[in-house]
Protein backbone atom coordinates (compact mmCIF):
# COMPACT_ATOMS: atom_id res chain seq x y z
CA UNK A 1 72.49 181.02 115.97
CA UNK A 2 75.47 181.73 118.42
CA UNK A 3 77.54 184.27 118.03
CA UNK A 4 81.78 184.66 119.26
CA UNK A 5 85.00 186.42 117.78
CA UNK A 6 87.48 184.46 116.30
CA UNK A 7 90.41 184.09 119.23
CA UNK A 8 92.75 182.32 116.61
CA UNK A 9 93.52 180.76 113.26
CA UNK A 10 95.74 178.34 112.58
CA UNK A 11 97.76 177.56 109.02
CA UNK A 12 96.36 174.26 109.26
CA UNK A 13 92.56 175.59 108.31
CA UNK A 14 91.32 175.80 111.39
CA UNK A 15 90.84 177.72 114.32
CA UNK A 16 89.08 178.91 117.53
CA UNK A 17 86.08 180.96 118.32
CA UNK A 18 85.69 182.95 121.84
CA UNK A 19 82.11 182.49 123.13
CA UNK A 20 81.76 184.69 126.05
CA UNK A 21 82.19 181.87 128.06
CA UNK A 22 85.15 179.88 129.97
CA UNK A 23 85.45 177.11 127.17
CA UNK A 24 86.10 178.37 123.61
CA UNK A 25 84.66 176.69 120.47
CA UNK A 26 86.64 175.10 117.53
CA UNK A 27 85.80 175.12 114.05
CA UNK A 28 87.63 174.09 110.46
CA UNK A 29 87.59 175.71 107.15
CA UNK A 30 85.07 173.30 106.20
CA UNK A 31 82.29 174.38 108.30
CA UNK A 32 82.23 177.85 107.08
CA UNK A 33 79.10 179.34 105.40
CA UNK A 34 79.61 181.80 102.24
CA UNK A 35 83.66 183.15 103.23
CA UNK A 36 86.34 181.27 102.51
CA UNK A 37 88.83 180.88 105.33
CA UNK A 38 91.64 183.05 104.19
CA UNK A 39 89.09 185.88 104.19
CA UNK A 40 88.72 185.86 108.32
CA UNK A 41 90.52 187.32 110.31
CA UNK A 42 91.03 187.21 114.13
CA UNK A 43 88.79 189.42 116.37
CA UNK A 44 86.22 189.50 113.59
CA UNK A 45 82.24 188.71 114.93
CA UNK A 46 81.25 185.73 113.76
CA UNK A 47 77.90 183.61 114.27
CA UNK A 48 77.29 179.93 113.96
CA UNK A 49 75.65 176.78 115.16
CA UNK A 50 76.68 174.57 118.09
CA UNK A 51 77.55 170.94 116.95
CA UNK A 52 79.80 168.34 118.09
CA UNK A 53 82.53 166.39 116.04
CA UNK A 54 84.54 163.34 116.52
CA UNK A 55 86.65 165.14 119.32
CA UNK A 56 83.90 167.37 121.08
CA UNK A 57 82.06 170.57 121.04
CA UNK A 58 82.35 172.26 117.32
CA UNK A 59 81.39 175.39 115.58
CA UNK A 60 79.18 174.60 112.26
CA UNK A 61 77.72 177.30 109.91
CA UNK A 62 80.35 179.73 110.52
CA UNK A 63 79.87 182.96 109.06
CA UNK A 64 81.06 186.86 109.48
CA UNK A 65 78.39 188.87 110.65
């Protein structure tokens, strides 16, 4: 698994996660593992899996470490 801190969340239920890298990797409240998404927070460490949705590159398995 990958791990990132979350950059930002959005009210819509979803939000962005800051790899380490140039390009930073979405996710939505329904790929999150065992926290709901009012329970994160931004700058929090998070790890999950790399997958791609309908519009590109996507975090999946999301979870607070």
């Amino acid at each position: 698994m990958a791990e990132g801190t979350i950059k930002r969340l959005t009210d819509k239920g979803f939000g962005f996660i800051d790899t380490g890298t140039e390009s930073d990797m979405f996710f939505h409240m329904s790929n999150l593992d065992g926290v709901r998404y009012e329970e994160l927070h931004e700058g929090q460490r998070v790890s999950y899996t790399p997958g791609h949705g309908p519009k590109g590159p996507r975090a999946e398995n999301v979870k607070p470490l």
